[in-house]
C-alpha atoms as a PDB file:
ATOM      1  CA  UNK A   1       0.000   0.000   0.000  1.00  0.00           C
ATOM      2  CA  UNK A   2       1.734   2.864  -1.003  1.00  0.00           C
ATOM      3  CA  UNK A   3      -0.092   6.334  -2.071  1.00  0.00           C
ATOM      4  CA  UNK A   4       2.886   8.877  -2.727  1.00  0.00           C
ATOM      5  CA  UNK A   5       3.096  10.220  -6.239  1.00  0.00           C
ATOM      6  CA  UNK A   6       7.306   9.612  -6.241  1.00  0.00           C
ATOM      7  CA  UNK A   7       7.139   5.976  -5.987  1.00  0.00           C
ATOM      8  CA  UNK A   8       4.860   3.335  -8.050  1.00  0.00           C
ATOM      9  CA  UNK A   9       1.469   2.900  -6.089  1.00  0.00           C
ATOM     10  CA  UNK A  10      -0.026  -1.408  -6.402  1.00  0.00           C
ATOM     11  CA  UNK A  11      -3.538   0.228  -5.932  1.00  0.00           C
ATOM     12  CA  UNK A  12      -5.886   0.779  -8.310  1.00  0.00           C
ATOM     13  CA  UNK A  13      -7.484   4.042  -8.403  1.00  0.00           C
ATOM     14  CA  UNK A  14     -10.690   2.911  -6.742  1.00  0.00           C
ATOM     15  CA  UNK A  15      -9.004   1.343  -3.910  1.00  0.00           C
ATOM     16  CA  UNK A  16      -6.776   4.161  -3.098  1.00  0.00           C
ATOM     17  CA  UNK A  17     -10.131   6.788  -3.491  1.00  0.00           C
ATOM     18  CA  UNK A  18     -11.141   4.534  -0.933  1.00  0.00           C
ATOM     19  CA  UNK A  19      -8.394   4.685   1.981  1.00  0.00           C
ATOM     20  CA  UNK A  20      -7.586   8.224   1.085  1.00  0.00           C
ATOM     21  CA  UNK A  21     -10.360  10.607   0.897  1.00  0.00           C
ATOM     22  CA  UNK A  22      -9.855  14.201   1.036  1.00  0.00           C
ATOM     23  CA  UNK A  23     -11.666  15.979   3.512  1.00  0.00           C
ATOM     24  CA  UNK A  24     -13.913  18.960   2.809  1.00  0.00           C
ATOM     25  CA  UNK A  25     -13.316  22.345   4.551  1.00  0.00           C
ATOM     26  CA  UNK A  26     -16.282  21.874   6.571  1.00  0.00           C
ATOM     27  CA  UNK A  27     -15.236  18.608   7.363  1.00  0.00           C
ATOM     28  CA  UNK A  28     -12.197  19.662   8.721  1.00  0.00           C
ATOM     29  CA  UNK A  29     -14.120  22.928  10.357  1.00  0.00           C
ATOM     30  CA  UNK A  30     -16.084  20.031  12.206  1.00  0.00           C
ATOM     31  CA  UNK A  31     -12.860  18.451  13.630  1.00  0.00           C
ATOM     32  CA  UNK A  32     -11.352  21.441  14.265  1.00  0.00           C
ATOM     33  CA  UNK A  33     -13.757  21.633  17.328  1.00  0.00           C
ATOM     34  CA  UNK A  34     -13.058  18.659  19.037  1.00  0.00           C
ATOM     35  CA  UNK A  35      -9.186  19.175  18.785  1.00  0.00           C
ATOM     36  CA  UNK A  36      -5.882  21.479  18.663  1.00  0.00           C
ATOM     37  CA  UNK A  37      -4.214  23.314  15.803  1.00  0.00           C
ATOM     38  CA  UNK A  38      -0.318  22.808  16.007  1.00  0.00           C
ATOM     39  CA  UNK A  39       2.341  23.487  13.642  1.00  0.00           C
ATOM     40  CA  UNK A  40       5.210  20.555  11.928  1.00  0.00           C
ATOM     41  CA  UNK A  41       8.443  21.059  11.681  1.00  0.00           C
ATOM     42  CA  UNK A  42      10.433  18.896   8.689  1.00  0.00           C
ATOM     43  CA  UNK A  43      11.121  15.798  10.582  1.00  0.00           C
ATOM     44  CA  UNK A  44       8.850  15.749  13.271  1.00  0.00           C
ATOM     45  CA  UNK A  45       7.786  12.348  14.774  1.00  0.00           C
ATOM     46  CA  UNK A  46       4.510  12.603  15.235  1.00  0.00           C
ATOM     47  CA  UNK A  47       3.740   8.872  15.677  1.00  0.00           C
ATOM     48  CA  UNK A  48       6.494   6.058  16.843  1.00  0.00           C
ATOM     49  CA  UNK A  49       5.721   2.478  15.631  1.00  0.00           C
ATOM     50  CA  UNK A  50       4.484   0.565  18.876  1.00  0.00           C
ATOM     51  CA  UNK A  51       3.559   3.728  20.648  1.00  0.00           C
ATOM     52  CA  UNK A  52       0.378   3.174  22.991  1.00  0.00           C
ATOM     53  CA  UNK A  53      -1.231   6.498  22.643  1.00  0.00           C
ATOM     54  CA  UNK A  54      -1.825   7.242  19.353  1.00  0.00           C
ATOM     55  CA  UNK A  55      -3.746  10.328  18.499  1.00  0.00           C
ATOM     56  CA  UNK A  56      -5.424  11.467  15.016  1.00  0.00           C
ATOM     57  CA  UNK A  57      -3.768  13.540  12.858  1.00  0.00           C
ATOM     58  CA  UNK A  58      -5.854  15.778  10.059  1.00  0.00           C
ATOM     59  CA  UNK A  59      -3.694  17.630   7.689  1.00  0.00           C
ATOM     60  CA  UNK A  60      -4.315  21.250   6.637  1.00  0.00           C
ATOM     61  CA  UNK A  61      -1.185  22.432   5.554  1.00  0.00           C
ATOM     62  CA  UNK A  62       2.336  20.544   4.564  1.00  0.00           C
ATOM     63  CA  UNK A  63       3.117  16.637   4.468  1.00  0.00           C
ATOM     64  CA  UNK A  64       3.329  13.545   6.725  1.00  0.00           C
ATOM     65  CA  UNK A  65       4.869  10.210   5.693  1.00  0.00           C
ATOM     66  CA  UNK A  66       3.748   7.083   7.319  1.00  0.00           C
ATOM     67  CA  UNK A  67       6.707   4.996   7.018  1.00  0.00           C
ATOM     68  CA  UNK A  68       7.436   0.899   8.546  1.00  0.00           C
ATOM     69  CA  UNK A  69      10.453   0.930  10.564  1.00  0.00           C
ATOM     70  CA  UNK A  70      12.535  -2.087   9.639  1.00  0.00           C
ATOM     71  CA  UNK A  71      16.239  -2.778  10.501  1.00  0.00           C
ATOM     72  CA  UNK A  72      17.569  -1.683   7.014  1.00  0.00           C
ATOM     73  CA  UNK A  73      15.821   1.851   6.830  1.00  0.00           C
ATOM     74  CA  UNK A  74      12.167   3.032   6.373  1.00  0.00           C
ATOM     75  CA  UNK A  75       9.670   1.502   4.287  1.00  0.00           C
ATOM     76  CA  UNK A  76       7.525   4.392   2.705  1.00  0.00           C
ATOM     77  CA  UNK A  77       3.630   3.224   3.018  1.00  0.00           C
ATOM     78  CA  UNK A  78       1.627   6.539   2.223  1.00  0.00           C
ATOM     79  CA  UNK A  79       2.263   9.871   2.165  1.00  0.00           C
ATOM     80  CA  UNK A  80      -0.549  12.515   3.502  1.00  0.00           C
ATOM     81  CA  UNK A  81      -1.135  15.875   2.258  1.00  0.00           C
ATOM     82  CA  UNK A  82      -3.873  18.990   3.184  1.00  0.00           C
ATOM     83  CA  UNK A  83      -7.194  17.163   3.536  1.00  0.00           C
ATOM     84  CA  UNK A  84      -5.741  13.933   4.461  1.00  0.00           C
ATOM     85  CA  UNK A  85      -5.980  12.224   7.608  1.00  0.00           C
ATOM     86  CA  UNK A  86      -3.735   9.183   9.623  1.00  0.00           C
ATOM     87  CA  UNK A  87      -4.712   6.124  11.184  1.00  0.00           C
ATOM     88  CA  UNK A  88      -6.190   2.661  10.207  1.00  0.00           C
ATOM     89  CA  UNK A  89      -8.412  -0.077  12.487  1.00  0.00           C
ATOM     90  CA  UNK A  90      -5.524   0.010  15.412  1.00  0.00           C
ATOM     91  CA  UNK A  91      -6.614   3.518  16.286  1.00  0.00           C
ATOM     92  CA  UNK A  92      -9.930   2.821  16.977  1.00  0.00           C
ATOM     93  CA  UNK A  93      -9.517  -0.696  18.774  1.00  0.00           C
ATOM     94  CA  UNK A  94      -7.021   1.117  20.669  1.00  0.00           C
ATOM     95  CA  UNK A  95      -3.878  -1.214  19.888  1.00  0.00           C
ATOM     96  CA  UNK A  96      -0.183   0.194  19.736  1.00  0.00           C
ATOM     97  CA  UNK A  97       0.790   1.736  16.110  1.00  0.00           C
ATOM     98  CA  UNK A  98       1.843  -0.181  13.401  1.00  0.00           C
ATOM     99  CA  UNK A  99       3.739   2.591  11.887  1.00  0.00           C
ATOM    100  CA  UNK A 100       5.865   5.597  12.481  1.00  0.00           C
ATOM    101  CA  UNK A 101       4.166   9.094  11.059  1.00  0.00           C
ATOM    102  CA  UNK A 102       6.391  11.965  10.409  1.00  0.00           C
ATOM    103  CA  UNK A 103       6.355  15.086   8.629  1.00  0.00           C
ATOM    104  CA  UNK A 104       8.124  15.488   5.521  1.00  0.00           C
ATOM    105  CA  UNK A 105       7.387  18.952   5.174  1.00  0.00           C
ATOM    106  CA  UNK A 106       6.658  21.757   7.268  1.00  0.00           C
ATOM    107  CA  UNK A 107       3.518  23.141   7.812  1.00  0.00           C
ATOM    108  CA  UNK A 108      -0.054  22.769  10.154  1.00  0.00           C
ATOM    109  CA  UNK A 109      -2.006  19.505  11.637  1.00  0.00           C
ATOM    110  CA  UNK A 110      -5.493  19.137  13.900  1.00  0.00           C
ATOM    111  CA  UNK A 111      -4.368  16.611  16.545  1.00  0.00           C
ATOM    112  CA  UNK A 112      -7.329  14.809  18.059  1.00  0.00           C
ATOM    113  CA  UNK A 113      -6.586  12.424  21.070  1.00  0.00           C
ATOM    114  CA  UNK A 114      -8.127   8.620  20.385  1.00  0.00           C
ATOM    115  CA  UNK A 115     -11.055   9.812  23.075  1.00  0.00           C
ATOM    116  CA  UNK A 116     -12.042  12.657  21.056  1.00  0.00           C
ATOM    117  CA  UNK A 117     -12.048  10.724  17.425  1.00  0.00           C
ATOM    118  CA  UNK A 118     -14.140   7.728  19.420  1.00  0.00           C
ATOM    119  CA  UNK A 119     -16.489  11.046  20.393  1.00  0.00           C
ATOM    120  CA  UNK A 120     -15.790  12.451  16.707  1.00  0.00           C
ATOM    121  CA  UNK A 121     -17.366   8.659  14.860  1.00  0.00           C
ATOM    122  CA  UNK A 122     -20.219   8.668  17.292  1.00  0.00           C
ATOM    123  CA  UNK A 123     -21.974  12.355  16.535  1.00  0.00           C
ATOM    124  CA  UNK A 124     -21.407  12.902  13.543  1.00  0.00           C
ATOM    125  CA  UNK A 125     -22.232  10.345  10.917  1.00  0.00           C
ATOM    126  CA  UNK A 126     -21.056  12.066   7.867  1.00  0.00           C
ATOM    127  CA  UNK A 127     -17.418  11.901   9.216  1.00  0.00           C
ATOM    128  CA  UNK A 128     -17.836   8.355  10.827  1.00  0.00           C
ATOM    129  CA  UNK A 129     -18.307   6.556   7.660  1.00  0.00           C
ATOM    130  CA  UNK A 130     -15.945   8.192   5.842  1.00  0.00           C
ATOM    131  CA  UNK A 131     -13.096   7.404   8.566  1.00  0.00           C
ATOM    132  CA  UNK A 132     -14.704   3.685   8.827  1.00  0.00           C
ATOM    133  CA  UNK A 133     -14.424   2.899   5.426  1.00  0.00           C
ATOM    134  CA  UNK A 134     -10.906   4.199   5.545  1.00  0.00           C
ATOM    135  CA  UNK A 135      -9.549   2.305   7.920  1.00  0.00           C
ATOM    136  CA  UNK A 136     -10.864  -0.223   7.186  1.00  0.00           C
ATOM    137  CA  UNK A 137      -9.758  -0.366   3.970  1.00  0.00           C
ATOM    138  CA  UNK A 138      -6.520   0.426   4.907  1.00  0.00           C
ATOM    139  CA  UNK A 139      -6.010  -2.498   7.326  1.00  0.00           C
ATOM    140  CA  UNK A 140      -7.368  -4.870   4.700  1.00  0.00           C
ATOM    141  CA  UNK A 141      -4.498  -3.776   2.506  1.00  0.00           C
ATOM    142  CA  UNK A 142      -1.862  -4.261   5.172  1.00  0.00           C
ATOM    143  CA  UNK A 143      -2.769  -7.451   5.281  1.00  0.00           C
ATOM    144  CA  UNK A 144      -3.212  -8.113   2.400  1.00  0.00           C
ATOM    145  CA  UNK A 145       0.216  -6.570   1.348  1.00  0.00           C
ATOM    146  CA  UNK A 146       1.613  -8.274   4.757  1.00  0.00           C
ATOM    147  CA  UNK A 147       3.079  -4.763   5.983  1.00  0.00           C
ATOM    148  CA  UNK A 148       3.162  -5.181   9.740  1.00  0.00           C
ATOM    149  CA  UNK A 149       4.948  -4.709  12.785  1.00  0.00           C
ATOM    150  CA  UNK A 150       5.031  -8.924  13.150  1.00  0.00           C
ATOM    151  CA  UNK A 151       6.893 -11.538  11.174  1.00  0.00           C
ATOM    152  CA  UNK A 152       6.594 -15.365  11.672  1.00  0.00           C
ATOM    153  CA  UNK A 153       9.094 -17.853  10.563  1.00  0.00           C
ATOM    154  CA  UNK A 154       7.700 -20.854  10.317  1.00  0.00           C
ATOM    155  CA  UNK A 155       6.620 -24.115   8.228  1.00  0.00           C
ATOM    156  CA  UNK A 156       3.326 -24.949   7.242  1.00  0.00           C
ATOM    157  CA  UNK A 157       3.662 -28.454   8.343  1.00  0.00           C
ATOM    158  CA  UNK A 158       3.983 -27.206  11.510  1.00  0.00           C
ATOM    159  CA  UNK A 159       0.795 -27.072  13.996  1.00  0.00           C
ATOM    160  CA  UNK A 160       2.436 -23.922  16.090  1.00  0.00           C
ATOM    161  CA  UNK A 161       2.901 -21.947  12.954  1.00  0.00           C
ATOM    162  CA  UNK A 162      -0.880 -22.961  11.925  1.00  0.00           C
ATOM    163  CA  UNK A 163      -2.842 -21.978  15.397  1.00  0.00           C
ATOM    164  CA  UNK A 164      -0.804 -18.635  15.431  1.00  0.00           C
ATOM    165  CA  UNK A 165      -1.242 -17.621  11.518  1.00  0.00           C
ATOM    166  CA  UNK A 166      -4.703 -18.352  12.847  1.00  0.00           C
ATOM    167  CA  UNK A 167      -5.032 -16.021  15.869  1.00  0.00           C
ATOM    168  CA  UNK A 168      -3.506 -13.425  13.752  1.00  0.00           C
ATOM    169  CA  UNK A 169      -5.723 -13.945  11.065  1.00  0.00           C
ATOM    170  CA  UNK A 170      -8.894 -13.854  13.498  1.00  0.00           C
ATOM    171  CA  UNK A 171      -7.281 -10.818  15.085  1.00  0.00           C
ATOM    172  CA  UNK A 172      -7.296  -8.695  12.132  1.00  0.00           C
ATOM    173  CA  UNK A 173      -2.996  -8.032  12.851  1.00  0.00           C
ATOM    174  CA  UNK A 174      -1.225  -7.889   9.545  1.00  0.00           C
ATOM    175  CA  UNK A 175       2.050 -10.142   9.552  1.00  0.00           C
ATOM    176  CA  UNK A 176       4.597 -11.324   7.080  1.00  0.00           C
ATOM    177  CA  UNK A 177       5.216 -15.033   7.358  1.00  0.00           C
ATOM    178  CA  UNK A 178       8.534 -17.137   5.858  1.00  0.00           C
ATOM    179  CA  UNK A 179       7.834 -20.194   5.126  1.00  0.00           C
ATOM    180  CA  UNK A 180      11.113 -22.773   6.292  1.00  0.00           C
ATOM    181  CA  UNK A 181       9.684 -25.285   3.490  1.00  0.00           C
ATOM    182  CA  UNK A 182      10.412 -22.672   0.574  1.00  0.00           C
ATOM    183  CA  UNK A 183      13.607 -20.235   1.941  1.00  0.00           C
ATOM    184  CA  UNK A 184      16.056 -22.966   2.976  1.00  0.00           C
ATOM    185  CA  UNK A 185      18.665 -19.887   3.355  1.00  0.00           C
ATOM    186  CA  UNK A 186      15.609 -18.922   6.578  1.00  0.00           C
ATOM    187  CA  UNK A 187      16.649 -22.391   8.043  1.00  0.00           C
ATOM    188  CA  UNK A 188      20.038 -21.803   7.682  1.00  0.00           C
ATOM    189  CA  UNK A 189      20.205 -18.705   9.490  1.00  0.00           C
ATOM    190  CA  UNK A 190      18.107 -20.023  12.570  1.00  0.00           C
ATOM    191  CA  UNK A 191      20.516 -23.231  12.517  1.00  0.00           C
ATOM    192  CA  UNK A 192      23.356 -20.803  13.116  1.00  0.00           C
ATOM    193  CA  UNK A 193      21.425 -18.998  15.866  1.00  0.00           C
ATOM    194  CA  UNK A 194      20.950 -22.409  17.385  1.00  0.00           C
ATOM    195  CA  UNK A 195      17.127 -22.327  16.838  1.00  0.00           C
ATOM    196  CA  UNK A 196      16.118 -26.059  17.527  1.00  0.00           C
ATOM    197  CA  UNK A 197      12.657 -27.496  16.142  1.00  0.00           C
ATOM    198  CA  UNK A 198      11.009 -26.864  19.486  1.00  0.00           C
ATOM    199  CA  UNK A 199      11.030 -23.417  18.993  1.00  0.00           C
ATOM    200  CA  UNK A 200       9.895 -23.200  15.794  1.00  0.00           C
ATOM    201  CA  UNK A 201       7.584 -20.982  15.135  1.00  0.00           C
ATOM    202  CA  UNK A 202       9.571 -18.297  15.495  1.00  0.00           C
ATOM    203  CA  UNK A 203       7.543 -14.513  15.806  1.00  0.00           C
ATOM    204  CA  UNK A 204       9.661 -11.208  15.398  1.00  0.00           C
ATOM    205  CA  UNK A 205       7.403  -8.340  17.339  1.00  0.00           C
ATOM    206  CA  UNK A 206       7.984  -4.858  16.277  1.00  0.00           C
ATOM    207  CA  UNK A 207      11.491  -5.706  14.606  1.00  0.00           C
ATOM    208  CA  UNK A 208      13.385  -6.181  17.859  1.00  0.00           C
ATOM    209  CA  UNK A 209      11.239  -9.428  20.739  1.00  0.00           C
ATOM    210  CA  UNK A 210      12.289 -13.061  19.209  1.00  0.00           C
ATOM    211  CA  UNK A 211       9.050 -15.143  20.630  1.00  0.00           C
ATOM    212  CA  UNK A 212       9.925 -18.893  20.540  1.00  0.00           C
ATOM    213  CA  UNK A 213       7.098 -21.278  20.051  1.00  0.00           C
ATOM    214  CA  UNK A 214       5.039 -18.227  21.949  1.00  0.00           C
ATOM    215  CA  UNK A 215       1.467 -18.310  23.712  1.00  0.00           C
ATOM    216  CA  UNK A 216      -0.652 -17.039  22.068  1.00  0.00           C
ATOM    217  CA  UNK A 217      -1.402 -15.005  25.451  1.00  0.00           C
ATOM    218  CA  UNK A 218       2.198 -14.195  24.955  1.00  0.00           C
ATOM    219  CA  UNK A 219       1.332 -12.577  21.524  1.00  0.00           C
ATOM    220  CA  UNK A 220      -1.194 -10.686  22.540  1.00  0.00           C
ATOM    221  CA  UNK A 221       0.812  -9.222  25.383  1.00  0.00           C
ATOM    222  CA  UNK A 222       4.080  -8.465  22.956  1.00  0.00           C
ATOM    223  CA  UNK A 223       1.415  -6.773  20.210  1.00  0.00           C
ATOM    224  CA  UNK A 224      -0.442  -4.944  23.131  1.00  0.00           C
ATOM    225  CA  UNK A 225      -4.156  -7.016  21.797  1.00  0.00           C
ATOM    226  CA  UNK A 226      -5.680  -5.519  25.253  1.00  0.00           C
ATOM    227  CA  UNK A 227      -3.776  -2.395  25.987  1.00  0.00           C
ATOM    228  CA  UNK A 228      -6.863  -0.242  26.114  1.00  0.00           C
ATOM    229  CA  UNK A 229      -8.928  -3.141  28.390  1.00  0.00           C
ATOM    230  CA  UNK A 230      -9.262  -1.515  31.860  1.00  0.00           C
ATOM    231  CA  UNK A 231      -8.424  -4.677  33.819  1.00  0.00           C
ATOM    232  CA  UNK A 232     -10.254  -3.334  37.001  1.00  0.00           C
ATOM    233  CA  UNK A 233     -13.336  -2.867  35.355  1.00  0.00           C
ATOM    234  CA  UNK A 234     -15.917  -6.132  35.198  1.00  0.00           C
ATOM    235  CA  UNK A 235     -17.213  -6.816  31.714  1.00  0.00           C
ATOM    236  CA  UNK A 236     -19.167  -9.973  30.242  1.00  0.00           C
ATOM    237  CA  UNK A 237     -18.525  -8.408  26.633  1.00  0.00           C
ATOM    238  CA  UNK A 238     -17.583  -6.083  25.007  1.00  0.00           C
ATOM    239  CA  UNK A 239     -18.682  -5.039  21.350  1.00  0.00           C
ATOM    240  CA  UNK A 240     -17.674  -2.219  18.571  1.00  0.00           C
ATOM    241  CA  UNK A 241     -20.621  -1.043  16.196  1.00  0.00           C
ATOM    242  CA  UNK A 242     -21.404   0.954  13.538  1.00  0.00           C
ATOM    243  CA  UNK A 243     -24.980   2.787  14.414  1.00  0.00           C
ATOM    244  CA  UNK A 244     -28.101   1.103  12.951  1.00  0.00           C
ATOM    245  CA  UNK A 245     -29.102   1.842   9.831  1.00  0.00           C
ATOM    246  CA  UNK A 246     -31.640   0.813   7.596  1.00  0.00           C
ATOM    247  CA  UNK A 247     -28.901   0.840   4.687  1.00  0.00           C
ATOM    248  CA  UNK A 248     -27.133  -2.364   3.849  1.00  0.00           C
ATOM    249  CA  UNK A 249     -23.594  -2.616   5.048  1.00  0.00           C
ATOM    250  CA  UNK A 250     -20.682  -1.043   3.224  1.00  0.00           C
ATOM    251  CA  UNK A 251     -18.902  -3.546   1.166  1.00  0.00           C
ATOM    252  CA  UNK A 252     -15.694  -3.113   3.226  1.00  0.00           C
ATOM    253  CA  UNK A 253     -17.763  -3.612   6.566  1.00  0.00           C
ATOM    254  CA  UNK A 254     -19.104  -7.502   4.972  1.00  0.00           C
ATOM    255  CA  UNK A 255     -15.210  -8.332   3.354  1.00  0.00           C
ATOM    256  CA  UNK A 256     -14.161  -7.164   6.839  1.00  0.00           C
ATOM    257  CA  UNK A 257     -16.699  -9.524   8.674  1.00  0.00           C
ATOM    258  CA  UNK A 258     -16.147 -12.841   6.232  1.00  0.00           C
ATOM    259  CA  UNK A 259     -12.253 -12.693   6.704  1.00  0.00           C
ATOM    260  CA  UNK A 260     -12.211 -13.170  10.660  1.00  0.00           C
ATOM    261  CA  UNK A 261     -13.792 -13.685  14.283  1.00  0.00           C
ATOM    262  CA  UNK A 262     -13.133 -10.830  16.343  1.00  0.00           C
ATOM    263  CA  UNK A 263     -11.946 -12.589  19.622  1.00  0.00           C
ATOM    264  CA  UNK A 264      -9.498  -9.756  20.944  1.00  0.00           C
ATOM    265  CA  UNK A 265      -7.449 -12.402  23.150  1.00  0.00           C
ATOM    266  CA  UNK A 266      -7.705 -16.594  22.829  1.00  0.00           C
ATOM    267  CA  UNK A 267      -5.798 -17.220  26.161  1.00  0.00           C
ATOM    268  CA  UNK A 268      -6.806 -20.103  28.702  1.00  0.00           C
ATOM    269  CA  UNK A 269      -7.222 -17.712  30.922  1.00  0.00           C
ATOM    270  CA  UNK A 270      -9.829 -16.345  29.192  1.00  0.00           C
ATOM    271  CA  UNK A 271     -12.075 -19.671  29.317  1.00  0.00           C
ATOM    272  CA  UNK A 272     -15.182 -19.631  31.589  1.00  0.00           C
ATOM    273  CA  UNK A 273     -16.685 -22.838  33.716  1.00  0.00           C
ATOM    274  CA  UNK A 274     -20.103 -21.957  33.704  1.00  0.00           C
ATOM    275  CA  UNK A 275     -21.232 -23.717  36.190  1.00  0.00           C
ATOM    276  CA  UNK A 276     -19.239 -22.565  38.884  1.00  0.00           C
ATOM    277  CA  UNK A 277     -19.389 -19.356  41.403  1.00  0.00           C
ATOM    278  CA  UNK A 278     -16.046 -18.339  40.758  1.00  0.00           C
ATOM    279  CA  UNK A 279     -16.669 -18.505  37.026  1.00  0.00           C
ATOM    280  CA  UNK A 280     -19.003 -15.444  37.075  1.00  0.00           C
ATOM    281  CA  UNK A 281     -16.071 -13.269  38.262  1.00  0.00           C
ATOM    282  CA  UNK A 282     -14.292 -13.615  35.284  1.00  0.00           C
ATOM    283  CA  UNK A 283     -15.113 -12.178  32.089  1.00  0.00           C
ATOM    284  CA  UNK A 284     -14.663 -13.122  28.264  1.00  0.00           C
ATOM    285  CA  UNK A 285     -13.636 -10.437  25.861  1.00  0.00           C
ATOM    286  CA  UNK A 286     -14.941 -10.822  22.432  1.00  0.00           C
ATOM    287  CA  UNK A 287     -14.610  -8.404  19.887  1.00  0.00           C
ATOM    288  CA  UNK A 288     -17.992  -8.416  17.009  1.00  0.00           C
ATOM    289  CA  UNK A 289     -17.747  -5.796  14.352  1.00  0.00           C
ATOM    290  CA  UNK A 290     -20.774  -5.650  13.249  1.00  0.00           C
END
């Protein structure tokens, strides 16, 4: 996914309409409200891949590039000018980034903080669907285009590698995945790391935690899966919805729904005995687009 005029896009030209509207003036008027105006500075970080708050960024004057970290240099992904806007489905599950955002050239941004975009999507409807569809769109690309912050080395004969391609899959997290059985030069370099067949898969988080054989608890801790769960609170379930409508569903919103389950964590710990006391002390989070 890449929308910047000096490199080749793989989009068509509906798709990328699609995950990169431009914003009206009174759009933007309407957002102005619920945020602050600040100026960018060439080079400003705005967003760091992995970072837990994440606001919203709307821009009015200049140029941000959303770019993947990786240990070689920066891969560009898209490149935001006046009208445009960051963020993809991570922002509004409230997950760490994927990416890093920073401004390529100077100039003026509406910061909104996740609270007030979550506000933002549920008063005005005009505004809502157009950032839905978006982001949506945008994290079907990513993984689509496997442009993450997560790669799994693995084999396809293996079960590990199978149950967690899975519980990324149902988690909506774009990953890259190496297959051992087709790079044998991937097999070679674990053999000289001493990486035995018991940990196999392998899972590189965010370029820098090797996960051996992980949990997949232990995923969804490394990719923060329930970083914006208040742990103290009590909840049977919890569910993200776009407002009824007597419309059908946007296209994007039934892809979105036939690729995965939305179960935010799949740990053990997570399991409920129904039948006993203790059992209705602990809660199951489910995620349900709907």
């Amino acid at each position: 996914m890449v929308q910047d005029a000096r490199s080749t896009p793989f989009i068509d030209a509906s798709q990328e309409a699609l995950m990169f509207p431009t914003l009206t003036s009174a759009q933007i008027a309407r957002i102005r409200q619920l945020g602050v105006v600040r100026p960018i500075a060439r080079g400003d970080v705005l967003i760091e891949a992995g970072d837990h708050v994440v606001p919203f960024f709307v821009v009015t004057r200049g140029e941000i590039e959303i770019v993947q970290p990786t240990p070689t240099g920066n891969n560009l992904v898209a490149v935001h000018g006046p009208g445009k806007f960051t963020g993809e489905a991570n922002l509004i599950l409230g997950r760490r980034s994927l990416m890093r955002a920073v401004a390529s050239e100077p100039g003026e941004v509406i910061q909104l903080t996740r609270e007030a975009l979550l506000d933002l999507v549920q008063t005005d409807a005009e505004i809502s669907e157009i950032l839905m569809r978006a982001f949506i769109n945008r994290r079907l690309e990513l993984a689509q285009a496997g442009i993450g912050d997560v790669a799994l080395v693995g084999s396809m004969h293996c079960a590990g590698t199978l149950r967690i391609r899975e519980f990324l899959t149902r988690n909506g997290h774009p990953f890259k995945f190496v297959d051992l059985d087709r790079d044998p030069d991937v097999q070679a370099l674990l053999d000289g790391f001493h990486v035995t067949l018991a940990d196999i898969p392998v899972l590189i988080c965010r370029g820098d935690v090797v996960l051996r054989n992980p949990t997949n608890q232990a995923i969804a801790d490394c990719l923060g899966f329930n970083d914006s769960i208040d742990r103290t609170q009590m909840r049977d379930v919890v569910m993200v919805s776009t407002r009824w409508s007597s419309r059908p569903p946007h296209p994007a919103v039934r892809q979105a729904r036939a690729r995965a389950s939305r179960t935010i964590s799949d740990s053990p710990k997570a399991s409920l005995d129904r039948g006993s006391p203790a059992s209705r002390t602990r809660r199951r989070r489910n995620l349900v687009l709907r």
